[in-house]
Protein backbone atom coordinates (compact mmCIF):
# COMPACT_ATOMS: atom_id res chain seq x y z
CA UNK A 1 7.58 -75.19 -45.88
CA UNK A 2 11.00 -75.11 -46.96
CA UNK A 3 13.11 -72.13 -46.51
CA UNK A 4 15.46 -72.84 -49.97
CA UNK A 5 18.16 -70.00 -50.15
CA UNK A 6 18.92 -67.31 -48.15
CA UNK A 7 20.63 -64.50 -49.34
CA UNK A 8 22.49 -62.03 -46.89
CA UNK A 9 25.24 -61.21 -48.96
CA UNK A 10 25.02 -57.43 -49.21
CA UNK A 11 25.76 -55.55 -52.60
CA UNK A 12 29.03 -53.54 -52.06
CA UNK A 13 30.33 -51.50 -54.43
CA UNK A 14 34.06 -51.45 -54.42
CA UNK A 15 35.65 -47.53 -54.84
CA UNK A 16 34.73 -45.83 -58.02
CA UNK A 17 37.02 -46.29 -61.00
CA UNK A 18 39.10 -43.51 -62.39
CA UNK A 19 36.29 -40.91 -64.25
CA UNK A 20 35.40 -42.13 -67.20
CA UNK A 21 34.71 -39.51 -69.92
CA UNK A 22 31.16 -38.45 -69.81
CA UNK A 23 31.34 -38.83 -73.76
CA UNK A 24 30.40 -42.26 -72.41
CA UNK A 25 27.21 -40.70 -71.83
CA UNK A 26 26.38 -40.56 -75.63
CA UNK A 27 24.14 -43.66 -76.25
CA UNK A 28 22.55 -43.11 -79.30
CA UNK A 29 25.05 -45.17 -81.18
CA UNK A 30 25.31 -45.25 -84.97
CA UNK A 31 23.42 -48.72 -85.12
CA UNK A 32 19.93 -46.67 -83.39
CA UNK A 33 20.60 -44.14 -86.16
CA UNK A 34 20.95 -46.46 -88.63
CA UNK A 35 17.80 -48.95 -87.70
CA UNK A 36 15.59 -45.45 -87.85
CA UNK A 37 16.81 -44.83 -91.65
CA UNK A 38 15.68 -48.48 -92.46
CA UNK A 39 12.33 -48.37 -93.65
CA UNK A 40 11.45 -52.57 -92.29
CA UNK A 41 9.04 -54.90 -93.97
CA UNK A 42 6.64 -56.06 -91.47
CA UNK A 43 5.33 -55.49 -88.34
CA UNK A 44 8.09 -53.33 -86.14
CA UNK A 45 7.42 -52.96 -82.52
CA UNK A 46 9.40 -50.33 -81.19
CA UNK A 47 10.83 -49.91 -77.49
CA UNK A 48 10.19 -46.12 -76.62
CA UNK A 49 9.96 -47.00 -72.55
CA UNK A 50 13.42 -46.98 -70.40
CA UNK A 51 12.78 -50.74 -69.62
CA UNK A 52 14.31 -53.82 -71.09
CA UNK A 53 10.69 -55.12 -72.48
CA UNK A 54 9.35 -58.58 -73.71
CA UNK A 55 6.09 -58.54 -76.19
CA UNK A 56 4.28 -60.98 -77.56
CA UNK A 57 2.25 -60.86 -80.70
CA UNK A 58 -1.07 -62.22 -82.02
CA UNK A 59 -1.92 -62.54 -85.79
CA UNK A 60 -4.72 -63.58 -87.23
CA UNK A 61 -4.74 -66.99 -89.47
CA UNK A 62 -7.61 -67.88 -90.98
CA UNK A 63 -10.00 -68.53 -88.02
CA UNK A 64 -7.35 -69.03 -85.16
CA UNK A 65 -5.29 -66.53 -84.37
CA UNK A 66 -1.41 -67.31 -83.54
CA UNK A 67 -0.14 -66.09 -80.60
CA UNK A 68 4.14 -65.99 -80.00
CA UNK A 69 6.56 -64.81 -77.75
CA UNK A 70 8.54 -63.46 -76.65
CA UNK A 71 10.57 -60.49 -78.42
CA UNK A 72 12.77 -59.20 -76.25
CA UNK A 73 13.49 -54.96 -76.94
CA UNK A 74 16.52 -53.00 -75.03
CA UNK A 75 15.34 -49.50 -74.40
CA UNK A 76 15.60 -47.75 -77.60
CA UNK A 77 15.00 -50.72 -79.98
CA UNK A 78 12.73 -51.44 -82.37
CA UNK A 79 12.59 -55.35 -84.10
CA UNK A 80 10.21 -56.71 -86.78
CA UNK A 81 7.41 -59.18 -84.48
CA UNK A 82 6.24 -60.52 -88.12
CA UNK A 83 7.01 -60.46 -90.91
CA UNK A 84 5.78 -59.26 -94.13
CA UNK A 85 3.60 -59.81 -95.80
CA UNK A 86 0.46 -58.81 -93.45
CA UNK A 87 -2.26 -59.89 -93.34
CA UNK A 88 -5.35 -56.55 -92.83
CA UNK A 89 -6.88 -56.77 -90.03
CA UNK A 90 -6.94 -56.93 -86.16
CA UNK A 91 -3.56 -58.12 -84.47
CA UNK A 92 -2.68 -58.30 -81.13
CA UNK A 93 0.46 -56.93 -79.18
CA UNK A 94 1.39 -57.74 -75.21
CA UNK A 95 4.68 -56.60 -73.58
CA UNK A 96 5.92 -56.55 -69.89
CA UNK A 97 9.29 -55.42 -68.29
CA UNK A 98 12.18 -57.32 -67.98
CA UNK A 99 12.26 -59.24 -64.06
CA UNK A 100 15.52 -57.69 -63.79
CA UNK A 101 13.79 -54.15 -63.29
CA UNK A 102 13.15 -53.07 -59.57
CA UNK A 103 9.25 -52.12 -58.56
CA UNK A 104 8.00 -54.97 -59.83
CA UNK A 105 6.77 -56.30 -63.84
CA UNK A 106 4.71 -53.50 -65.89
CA UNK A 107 2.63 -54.30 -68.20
CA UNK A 108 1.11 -52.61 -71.36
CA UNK A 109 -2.06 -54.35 -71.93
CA UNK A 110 -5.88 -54.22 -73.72
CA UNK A 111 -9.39 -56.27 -73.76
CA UNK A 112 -8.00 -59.19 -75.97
CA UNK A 113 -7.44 -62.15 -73.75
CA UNK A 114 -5.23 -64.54 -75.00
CA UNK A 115 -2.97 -67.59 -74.23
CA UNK A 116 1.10 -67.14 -73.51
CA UNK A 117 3.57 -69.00 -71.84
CA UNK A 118 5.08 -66.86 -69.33
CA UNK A 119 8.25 -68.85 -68.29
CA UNK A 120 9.70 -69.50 -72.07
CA UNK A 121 9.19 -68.79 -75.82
CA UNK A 122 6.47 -70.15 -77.29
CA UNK A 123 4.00 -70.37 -80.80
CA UNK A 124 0.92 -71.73 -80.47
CA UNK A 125 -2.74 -71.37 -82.08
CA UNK A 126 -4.72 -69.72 -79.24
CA UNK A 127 -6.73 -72.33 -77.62
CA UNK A 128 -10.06 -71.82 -76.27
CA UNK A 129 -8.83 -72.15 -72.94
CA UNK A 130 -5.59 -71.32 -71.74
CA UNK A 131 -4.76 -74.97 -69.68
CA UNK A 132 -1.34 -76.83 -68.93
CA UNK A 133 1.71 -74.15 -68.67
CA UNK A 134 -0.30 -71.39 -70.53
CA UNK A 135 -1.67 -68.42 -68.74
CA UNK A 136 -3.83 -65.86 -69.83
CA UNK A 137 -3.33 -62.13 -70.60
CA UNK A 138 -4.31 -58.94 -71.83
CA UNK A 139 -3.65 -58.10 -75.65
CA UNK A 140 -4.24 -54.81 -77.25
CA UNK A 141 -5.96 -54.83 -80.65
CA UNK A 142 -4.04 -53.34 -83.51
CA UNK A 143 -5.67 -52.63 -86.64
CA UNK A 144 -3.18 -53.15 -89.35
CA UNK A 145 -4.59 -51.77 -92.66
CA UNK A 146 -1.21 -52.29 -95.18
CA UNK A 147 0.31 -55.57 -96.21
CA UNK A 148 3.91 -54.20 -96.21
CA UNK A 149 4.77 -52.29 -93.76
CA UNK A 150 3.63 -51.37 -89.74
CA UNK A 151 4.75 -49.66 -86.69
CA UNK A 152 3.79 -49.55 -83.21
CA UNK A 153 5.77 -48.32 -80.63
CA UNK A 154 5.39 -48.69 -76.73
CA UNK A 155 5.54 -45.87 -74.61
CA UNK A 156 5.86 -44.39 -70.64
CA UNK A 157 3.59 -41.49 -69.76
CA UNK A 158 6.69 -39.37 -70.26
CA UNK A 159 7.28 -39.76 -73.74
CA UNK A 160 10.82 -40.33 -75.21
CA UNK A 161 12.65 -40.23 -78.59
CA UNK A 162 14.47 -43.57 -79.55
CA UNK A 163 17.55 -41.83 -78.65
CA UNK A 164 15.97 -40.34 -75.36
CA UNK A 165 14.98 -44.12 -73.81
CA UNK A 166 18.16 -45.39 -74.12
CA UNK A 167 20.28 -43.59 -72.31
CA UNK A 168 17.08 -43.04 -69.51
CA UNK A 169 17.16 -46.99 -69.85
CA UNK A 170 20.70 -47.61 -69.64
CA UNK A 171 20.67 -45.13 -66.59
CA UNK A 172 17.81 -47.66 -64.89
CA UNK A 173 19.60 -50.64 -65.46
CA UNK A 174 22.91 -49.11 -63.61
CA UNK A 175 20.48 -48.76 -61.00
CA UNK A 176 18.97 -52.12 -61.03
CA UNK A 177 22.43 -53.93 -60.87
CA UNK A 178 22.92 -51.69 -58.02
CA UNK A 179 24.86 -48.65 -58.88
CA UNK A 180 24.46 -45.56 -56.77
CA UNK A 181 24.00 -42.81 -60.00
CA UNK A 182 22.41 -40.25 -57.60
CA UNK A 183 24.03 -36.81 -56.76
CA UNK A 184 21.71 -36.41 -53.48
CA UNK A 185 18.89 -33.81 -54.73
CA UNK A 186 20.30 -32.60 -57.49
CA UNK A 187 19.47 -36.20 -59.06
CA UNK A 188 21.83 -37.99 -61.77
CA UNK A 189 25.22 -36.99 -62.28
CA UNK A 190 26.59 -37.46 -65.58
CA UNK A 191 29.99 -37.90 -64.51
CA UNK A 192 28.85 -40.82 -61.78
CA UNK A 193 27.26 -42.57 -64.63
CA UNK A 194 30.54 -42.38 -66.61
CA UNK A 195 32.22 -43.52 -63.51
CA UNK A 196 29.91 -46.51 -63.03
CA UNK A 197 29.89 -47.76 -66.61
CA UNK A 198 33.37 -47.47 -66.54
CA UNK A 199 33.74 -50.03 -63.23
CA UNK A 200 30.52 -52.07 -64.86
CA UNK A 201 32.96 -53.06 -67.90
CA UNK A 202 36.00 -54.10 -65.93
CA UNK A 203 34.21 -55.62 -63.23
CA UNK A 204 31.80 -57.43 -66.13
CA UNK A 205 35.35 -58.07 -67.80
CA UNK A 206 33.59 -56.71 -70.97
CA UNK A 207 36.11 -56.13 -74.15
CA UNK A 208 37.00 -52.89 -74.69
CA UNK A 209 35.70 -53.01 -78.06
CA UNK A 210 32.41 -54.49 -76.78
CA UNK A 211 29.40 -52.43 -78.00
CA UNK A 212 26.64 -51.13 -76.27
CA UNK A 213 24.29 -53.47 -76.72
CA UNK A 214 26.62 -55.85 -75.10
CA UNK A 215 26.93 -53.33 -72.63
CA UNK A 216 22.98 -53.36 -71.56
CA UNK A 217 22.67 -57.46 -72.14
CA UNK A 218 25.21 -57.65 -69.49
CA UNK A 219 23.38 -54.92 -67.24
CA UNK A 220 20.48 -56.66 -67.53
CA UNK A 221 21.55 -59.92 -66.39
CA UNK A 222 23.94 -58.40 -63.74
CA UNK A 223 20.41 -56.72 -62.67
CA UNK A 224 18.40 -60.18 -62.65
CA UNK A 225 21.24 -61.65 -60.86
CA UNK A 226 20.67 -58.92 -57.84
CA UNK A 227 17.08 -59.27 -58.00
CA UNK A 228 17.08 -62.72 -56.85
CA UNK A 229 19.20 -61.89 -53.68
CA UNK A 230 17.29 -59.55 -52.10
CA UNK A 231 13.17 -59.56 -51.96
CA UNK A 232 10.60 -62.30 -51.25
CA UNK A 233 10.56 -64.94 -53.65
CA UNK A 234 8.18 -67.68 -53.44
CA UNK A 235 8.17 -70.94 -55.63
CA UNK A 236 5.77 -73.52 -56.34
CA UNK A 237 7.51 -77.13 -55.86
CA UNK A 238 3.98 -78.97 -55.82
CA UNK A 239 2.22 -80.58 -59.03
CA UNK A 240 -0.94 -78.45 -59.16
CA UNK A 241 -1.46 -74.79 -59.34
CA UNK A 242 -0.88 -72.39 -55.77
CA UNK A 243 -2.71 -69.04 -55.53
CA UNK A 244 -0.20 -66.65 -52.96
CA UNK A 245 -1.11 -63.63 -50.88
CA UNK A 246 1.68 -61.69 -48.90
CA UNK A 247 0.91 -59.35 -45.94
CA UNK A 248 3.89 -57.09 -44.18
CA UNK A 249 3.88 -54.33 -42.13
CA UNK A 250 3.68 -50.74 -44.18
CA UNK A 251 4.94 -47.58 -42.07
CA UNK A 252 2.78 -47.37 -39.05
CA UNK A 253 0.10 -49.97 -40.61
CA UNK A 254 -0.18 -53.53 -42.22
CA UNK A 255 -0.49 -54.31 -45.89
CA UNK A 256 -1.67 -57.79 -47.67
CA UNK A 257 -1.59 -58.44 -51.61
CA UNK A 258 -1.75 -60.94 -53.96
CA UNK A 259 -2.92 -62.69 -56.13
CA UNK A 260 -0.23 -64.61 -57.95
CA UNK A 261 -0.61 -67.90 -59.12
CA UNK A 262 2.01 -70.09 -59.37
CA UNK A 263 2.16 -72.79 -62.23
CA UNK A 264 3.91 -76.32 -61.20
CA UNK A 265 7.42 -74.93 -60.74
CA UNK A 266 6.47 -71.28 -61.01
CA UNK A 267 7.79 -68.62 -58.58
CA UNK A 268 7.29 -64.94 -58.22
CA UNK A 269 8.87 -62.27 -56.44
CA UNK A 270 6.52 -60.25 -54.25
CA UNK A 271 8.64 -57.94 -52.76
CA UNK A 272 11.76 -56.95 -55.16
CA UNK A 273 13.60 -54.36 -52.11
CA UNK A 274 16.01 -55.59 -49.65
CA UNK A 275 13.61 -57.18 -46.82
CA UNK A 276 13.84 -54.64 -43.56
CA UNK A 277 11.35 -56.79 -41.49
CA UNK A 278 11.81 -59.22 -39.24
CA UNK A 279 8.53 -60.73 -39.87
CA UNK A 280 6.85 -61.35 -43.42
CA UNK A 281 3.35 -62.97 -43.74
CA UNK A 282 1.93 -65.40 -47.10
CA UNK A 283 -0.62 -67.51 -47.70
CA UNK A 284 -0.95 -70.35 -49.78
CA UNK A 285 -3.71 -72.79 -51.19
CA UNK A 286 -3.03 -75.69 -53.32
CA UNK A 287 -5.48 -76.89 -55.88
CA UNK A 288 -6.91 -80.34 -56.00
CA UNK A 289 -9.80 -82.06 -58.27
CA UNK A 290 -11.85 -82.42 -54.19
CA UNK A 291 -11.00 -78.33 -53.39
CA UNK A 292 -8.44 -75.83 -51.79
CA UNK A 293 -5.62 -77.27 -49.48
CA UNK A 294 -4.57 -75.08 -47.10
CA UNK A 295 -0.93 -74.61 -45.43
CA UNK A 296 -0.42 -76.93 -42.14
CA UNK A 297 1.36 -74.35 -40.46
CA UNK A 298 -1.60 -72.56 -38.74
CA UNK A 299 -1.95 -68.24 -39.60
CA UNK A 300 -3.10 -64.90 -39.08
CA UNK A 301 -5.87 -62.99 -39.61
CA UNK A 302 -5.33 -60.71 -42.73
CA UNK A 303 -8.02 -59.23 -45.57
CA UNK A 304 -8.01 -60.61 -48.89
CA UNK A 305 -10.20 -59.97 -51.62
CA UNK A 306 -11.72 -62.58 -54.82
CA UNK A 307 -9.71 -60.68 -57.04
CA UNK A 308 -6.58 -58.82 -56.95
CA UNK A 309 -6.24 -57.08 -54.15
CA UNK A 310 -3.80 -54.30 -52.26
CA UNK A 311 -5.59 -53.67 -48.91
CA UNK A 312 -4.98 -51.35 -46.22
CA UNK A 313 -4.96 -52.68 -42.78
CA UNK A 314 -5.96 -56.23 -41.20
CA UNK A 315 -8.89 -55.53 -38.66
CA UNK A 316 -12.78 -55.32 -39.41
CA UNK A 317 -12.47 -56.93 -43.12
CA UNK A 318 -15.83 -58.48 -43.18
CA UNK A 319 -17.12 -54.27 -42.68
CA UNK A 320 -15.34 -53.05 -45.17
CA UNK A 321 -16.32 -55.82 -47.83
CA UNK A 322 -13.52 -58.66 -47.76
CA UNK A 323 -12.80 -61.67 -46.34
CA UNK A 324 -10.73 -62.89 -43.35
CA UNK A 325 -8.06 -65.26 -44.48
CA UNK A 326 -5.02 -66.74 -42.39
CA UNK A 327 -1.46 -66.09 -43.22
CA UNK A 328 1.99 -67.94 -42.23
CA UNK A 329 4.63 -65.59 -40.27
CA UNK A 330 7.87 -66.12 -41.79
CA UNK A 331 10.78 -64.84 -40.25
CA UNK A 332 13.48 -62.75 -41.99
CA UNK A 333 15.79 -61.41 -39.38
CA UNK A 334 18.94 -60.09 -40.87
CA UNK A 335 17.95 -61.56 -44.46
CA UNK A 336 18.07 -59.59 -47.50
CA UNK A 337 16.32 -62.11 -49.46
CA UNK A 338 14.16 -65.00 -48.82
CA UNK A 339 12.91 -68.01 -51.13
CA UNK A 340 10.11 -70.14 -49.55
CA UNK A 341 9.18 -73.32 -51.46
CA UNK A 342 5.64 -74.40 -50.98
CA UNK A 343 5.86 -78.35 -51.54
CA UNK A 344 3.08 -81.29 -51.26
CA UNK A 345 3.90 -81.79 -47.67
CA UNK A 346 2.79 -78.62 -46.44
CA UNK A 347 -0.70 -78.32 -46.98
CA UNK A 348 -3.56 -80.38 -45.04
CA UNK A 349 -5.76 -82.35 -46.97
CA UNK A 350 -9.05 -80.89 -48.49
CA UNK A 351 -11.50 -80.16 -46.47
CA UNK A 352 -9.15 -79.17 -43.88
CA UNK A 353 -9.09 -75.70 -42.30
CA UNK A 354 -5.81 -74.35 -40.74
CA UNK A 355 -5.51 -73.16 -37.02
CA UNK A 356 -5.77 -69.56 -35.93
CA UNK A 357 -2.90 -68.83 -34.51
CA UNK A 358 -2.53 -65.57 -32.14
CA UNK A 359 -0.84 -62.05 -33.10
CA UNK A 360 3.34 -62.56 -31.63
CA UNK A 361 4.00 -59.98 -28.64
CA UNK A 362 4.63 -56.96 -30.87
CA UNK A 363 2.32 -57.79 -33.43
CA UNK A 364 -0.67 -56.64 -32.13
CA UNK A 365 -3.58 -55.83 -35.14
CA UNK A 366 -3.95 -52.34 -36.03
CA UNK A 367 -7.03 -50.03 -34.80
CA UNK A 368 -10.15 -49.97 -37.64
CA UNK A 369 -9.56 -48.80 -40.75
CA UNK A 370 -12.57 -48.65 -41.82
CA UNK A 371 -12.01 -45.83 -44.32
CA UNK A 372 -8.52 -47.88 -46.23
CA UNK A 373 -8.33 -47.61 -49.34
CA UNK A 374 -8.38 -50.84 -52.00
CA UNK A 375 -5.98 -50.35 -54.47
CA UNK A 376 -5.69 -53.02 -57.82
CA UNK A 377 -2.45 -54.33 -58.47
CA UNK A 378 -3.11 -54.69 -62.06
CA UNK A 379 -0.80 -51.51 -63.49
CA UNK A 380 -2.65 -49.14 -66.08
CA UNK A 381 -2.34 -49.95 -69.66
CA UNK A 382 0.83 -48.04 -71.32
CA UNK A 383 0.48 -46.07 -74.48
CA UNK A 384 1.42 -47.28 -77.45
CA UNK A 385 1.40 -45.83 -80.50
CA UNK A 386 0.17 -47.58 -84.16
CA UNK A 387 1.08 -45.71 -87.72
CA UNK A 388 2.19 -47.34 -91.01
CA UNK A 389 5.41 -46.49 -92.77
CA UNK A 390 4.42 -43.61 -94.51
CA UNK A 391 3.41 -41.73 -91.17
């Protein structure tokens, strides 16, 4: 298993700028005021949520239903997905969160499952089977009931006006690049903000003229850029499909999660903080038409679960209704980020079970926890909200 890239460059800010004047702080530009005036033809999807988001729509055509992505939506933005006229009836809408956000990708999601192609844009006729580079997911159904004209607008719990989510989402994004916004308790300070746009631009080498739309496209990949030097990235480099699992130690306890499945050439980040461990654990299994291949390397003891799984501690899992798989310690002293590449090489041949390995000096399994709790890693649906034009 290939350790790829290590990252352990460390994000320093340089001084603050000179204070910027907090009329910086006024986001709701004249071009947000003058998309809400518009009345659009079509179907509008509008970003309500303080995320950078990327939807993807299903409409229906004939029997088949056609199924494209991906519209991307700043905070505060609101695009037409398709275009007039419509056709009545039920549609289907999908978004997630920009990778460049911390916490990892949200989702707003229903019961319709349906084909997309996470890595790129796509339009296809939803096959019967999503197979190749397409994976599943979750649509919402939208009943659209006028030819001309729709709206449907994605949401947070909190809800937000237009104006509202993007200067909350412009606020995130300083964050995500790694801009300290924060006034100790007394939360965001307006005039930090000001100060931090204000080094963004020179530092991004943005025009002075350049709008603020540029300004958040330029957040947002400053943010992406950050998020792949810090966290645990893993990447398939194999030509089948790899289902991961990650297990690290959480406060006086042990965690595992997964799982992700990783297309040829796919990679995730499982952990999107600076890594504080010395020792991270994942697990690996590479499919093949005979059945599972399993990393060479040997592992520990951790619980997993058939289906997606957050679990609570690493002792007595066949008690508390999982199973016992073996994990790979990877070591991340004084790394902020790690990639590890899962290639051919590294798994045994079907059939083939690693080797228990036992616990390092330190690493000693916890006491039962019988009582853990099993939390799904599948984030609630978000609200989103459906009205024609005349609403």
């Amino acid at each position: 298993m290939a350790l790829a890239r290590l990252f352990s460059k460390r994000v320093a800010l340089v001084a603050l700028a000179a204070v910027a004047s907090v009329a910086a702080l006024a986001f709701a530009g004249s071009a947000v005021a003058q998309q809400q005036q518009r009345t659009p033809s079509g179907w509008q999807i509008c970003n309500e949520t303080t995320y950078v988001l990327e939807a993807a729509t299903g409409r229906p055509d004939g029997r088949s239903i056609q199924v494209q992505g991906w519209t991307r939506l700043r905070p505060g933005e609101c695009r037409i997905a398709v275009a007039a006229p419509l056709a009545r009836g039920t549609h289907y809408l999908y978004a997630r969160t920009s990778s460049a956000h911390r916490g990892g990708r949200q989702q707003w999601t229903g019961d319709a499952r349906l084909c997309v192609d996470p890595a790129r844009q796509f339009q296809i006729e939803n096959p019967p089977r999503c197979t190749d580079s397409y994976e599943e997911r979750r649509f919402r159904r939208v009943q659209i009931n006028k030819r001309d004209s729709w709206r449907t607008s994605f949401s947070e719990a909190n809800q937000y006006t237009i104006a509202r989510a993007r200067q909350l989402g412009l606020q995130r994004l300083l964050e995500d690049a790694g801009y300290d916004v924060r006034e100790g308790r007394r939360g965001v300070d307006p005039r930090r903000i000001a100060q931090a746009i204000a080094q963004f631009r020179t530092s991004a080498r943005l025009s002075p003229t350049a709008s603020e739309d540029q300004l958040i496209d330029a957040l947002e990949t400053a943010a992406r850029r950050r998020a792949g030097q810090v966290g645990l990235t893993l990447c398939n480099r194999t030509r089948g499909r790899v289902w991961t699992a990650i297990a690290r130690r959480r406060g006086e306890g042990w965690e595992s999660r997964g799982w992700w499945a990783l297309a040829p050439g796919g990679c995730v980040r499982t952990i999107d903080e600076v890594l504080i461990q010395e020792v991270y654990y994942v697990h690996a299994s590479l499919d093949s038409p005979q059945g599972p291949r399993y990393l060479a390397a040997g592992g520990e003891p951790f619980c997993t679960s058939p289906a997606r799984f957050a679990i609570l501690g690493r002792e007595h899992c066949d008690t508390r209704y999982y199973q016992t798989t073996l994990f790979t310690r990877i070591g991340a002293r004084n790394r902020e980020g790690l990639v590890v590449d899962f290639e051919e090489r590294d798994f045994l041949e079907p059939g083939v079970l690693p080797r228990q390995l036992q616990p390092a000096a330190g690493d000693a399994v916890d006491q039962p926890a019988r009582d853990a709790p099993h939390r799904g890693l599948d984030p609630p649906s978000a609200p989103t909200q459906d009205r024609g034009s005349g609403d």
